[in-house]
N, C-alpha and C. Protein backbone atom coordinates (compact mmCIF):
# COMPACT_ATOMS: atom_id res chain seq x y z
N UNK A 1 0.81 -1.19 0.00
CA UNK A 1 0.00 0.00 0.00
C UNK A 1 0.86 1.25 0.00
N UNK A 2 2.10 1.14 0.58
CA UNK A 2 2.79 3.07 1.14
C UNK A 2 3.50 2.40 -0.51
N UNK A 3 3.78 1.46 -1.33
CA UNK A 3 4.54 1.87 -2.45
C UNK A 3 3.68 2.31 -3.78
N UNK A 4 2.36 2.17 -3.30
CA UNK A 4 1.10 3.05 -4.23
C UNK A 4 1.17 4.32 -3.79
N UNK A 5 1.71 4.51 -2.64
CA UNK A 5 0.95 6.17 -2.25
C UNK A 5 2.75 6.75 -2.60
N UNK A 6 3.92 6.30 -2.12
CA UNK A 6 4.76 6.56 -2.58
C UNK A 6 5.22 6.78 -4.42
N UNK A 7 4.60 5.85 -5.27
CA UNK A 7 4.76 6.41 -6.57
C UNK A 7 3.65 7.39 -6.83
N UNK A 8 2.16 7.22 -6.24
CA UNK A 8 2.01 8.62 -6.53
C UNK A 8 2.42 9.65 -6.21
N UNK A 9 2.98 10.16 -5.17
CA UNK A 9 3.52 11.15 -4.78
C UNK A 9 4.62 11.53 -5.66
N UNK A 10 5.33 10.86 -5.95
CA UNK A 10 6.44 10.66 -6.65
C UNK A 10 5.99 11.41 -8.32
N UNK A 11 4.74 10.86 -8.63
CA UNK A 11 4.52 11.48 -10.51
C UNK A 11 4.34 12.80 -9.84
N UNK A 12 3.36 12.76 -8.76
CA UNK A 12 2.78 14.33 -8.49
C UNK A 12 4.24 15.18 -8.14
N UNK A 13 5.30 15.16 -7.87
CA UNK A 13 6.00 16.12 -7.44
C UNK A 13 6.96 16.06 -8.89
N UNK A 14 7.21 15.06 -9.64
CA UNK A 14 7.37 15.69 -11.31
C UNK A 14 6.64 16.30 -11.85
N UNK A 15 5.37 16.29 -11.94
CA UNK A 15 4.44 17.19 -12.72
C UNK A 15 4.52 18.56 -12.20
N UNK A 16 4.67 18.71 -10.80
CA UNK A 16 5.09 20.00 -9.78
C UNK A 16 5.93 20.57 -10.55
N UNK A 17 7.08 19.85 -10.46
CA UNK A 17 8.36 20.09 -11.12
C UNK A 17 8.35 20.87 -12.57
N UNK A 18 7.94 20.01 -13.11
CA UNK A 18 7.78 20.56 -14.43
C UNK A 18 7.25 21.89 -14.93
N UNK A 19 5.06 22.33 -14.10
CA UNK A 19 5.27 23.28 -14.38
C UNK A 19 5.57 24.73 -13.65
N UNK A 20 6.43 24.32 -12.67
CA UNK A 20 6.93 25.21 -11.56
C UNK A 20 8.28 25.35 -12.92
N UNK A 21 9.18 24.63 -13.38
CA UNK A 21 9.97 24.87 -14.56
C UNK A 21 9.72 25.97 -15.70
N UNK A 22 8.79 25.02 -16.34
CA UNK A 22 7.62 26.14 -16.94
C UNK A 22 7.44 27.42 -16.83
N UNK A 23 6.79 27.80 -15.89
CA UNK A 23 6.79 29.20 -15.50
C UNK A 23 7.98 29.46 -15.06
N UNK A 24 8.83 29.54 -14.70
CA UNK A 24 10.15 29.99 -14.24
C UNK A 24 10.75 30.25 -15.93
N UNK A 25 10.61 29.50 -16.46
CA UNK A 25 11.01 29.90 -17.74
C UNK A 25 10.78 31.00 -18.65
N UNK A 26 11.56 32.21 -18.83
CA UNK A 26 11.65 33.34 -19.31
C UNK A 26 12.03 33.50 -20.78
N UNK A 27 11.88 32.50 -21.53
CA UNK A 27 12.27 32.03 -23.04
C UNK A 27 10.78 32.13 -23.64
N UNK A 28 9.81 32.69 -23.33
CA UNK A 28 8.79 32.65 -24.08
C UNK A 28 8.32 33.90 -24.67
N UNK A 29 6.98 33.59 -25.60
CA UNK A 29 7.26 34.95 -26.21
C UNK A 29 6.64 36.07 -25.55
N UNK A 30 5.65 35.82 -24.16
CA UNK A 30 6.01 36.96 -23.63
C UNK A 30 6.01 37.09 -22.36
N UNK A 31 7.01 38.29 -22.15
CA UNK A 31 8.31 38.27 -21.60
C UNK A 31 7.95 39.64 -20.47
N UNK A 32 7.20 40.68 -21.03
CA UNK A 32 7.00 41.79 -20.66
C UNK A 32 5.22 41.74 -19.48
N UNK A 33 4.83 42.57 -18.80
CA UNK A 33 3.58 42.37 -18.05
C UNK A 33 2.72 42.92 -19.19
N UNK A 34 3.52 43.89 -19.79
CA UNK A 34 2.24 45.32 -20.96
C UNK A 34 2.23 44.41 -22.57
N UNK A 35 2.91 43.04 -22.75
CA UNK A 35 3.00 42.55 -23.81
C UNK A 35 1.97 41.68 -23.23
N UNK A 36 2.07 40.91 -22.16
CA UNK A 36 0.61 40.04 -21.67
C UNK A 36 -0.57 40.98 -21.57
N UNK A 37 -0.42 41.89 -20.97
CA UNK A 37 -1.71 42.67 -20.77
C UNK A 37 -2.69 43.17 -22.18
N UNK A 38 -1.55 43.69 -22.78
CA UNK A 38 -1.72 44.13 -24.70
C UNK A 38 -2.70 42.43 -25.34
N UNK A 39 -1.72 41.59 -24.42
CA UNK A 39 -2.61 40.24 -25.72
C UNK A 39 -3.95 39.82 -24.65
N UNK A 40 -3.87 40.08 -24.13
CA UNK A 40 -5.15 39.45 -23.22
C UNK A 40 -6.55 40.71 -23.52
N UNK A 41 -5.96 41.90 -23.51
CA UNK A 41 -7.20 42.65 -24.11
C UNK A 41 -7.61 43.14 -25.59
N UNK A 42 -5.99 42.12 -26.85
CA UNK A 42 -6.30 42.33 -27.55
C UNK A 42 -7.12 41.05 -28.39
N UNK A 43 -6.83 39.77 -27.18
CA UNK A 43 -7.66 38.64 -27.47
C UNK A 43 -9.21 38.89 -27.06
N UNK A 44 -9.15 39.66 -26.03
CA UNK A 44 -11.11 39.51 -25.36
C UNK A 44 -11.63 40.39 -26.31
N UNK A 45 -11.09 41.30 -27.17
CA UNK A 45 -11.91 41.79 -28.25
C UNK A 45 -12.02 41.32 -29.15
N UNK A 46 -11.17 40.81 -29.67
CA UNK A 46 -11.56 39.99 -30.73
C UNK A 46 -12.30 38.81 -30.31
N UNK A 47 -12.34 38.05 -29.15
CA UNK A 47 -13.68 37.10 -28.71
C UNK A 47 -14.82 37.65 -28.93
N UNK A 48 -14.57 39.26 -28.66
CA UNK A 48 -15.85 40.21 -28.23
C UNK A 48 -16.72 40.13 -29.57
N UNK A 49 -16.17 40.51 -30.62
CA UNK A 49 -16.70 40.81 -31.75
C UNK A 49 -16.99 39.32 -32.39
N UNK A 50 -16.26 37.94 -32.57
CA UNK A 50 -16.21 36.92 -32.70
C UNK A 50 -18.26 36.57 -31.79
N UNK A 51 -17.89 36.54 -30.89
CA UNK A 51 -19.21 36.36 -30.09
C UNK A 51 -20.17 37.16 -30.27
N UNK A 52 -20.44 38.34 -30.53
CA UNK A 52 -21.69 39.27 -30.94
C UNK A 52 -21.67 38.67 -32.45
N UNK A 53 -20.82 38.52 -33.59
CA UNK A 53 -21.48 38.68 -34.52
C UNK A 53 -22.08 36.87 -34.39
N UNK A 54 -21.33 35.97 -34.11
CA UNK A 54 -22.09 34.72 -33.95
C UNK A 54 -23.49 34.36 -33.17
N UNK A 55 -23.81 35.30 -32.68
CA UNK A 55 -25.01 35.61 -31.94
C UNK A 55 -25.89 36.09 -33.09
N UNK A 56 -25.61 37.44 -32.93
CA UNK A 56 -26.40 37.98 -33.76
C UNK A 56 -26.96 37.30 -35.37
N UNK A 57 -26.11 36.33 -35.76
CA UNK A 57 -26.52 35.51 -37.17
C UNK A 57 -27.31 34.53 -36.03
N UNK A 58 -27.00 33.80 -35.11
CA UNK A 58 -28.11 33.15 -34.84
C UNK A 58 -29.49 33.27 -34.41
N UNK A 59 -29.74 34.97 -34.03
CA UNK A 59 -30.61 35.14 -33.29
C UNK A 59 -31.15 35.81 -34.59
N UNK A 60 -31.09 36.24 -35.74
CA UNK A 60 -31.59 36.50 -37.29
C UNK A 60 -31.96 34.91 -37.61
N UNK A 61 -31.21 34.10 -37.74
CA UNK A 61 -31.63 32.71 -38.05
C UNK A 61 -32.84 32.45 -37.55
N UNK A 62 -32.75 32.12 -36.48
CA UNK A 62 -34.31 32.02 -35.35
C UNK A 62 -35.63 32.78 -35.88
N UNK A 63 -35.43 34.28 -35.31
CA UNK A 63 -36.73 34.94 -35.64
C UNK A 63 -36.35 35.72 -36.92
N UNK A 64 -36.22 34.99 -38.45
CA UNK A 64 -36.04 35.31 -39.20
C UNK A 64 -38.05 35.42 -39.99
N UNK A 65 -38.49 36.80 -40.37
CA UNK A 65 -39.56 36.85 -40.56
C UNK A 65 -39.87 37.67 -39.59
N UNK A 66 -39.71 37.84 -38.62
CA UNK A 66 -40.50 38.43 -37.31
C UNK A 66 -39.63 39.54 -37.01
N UNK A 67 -38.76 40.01 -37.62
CA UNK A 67 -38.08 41.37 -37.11
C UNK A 67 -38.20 42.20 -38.23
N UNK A 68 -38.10 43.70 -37.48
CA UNK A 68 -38.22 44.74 -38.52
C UNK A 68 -37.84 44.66 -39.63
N UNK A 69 -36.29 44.11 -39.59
CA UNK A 69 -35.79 44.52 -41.02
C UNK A 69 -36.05 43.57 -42.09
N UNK A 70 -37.19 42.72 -41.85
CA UNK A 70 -37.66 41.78 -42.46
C UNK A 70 -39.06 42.16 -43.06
N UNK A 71 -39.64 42.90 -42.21
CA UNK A 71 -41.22 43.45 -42.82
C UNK A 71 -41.50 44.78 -42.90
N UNK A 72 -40.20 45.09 -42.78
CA UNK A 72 -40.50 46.85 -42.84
C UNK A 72 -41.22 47.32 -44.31
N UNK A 73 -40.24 46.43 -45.79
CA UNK A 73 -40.74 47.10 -46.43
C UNK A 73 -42.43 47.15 -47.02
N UNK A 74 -43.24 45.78 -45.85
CA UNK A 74 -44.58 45.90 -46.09
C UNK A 74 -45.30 47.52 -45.83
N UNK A 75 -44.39 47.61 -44.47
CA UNK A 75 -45.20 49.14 -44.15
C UNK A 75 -44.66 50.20 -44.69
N UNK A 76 -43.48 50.06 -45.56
CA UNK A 76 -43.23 51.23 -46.44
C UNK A 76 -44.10 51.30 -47.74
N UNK A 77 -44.23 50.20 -48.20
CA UNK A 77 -44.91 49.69 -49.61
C UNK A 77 -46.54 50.24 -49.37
N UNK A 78 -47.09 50.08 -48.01
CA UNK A 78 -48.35 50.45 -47.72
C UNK A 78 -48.80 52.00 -47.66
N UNK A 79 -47.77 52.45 -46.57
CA UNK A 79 -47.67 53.76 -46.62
C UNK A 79 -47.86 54.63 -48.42
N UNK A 80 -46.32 54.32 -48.84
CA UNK A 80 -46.59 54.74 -50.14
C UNK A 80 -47.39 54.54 -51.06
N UNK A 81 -48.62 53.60 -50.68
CA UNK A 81 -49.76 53.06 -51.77
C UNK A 81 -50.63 54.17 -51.56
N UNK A 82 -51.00 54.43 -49.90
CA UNK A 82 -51.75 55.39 -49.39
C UNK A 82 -51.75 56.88 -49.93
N UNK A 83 -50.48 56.98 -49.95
CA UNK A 83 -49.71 58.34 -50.52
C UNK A 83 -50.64 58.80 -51.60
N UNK A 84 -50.18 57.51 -52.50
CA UNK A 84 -50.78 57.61 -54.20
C UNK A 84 -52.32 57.83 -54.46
N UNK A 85 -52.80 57.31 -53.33
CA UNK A 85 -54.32 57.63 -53.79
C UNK A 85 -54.84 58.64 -53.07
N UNK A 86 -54.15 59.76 -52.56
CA UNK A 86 -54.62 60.75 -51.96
C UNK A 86 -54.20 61.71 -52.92
């Protein structure tokens, strides 16, 4: 039984190892706090826009027919019929 709990302990303090290594490691590409900070808010915008427009095509998909820019031109077409016969 202690040579089960002994090899686990044993992977768990290589894996420690490793990414305690990892991060200690200053060879990556970034290096700076304002080069992480720059990609982390220049990634959540581009999620940002990535995610609204994938929304927005699905939520046109859905109630496609039932929104304005789908029947507007009935009530323009009506309006202007009205127009004509006055």
């Amino acid at each position: 039984m202690s040579s089960i709990f002994g090899t686990i302990y044993k992977y768990e303090n290589q894996q420690h190892h490793r990414v305690g290594s990892m991060a200690n490691d200053r060879s990556g590409l970034i290096k700076r706090n304002t080069v992480f900070l720059g990609t982390v808010f220049a990634s959540a915008f581009a999620l940002e826009i990535a995610f609204d427009t994938t929304s927005n095509k699905i939520w046109d998909a859905v109630n496609r027919g039932r929104q304005w820019k789908d029947i507007k031109y009935r009530y323009l077409q009506k309006a202007e019929d009205e127009d004509d016969d006055e």
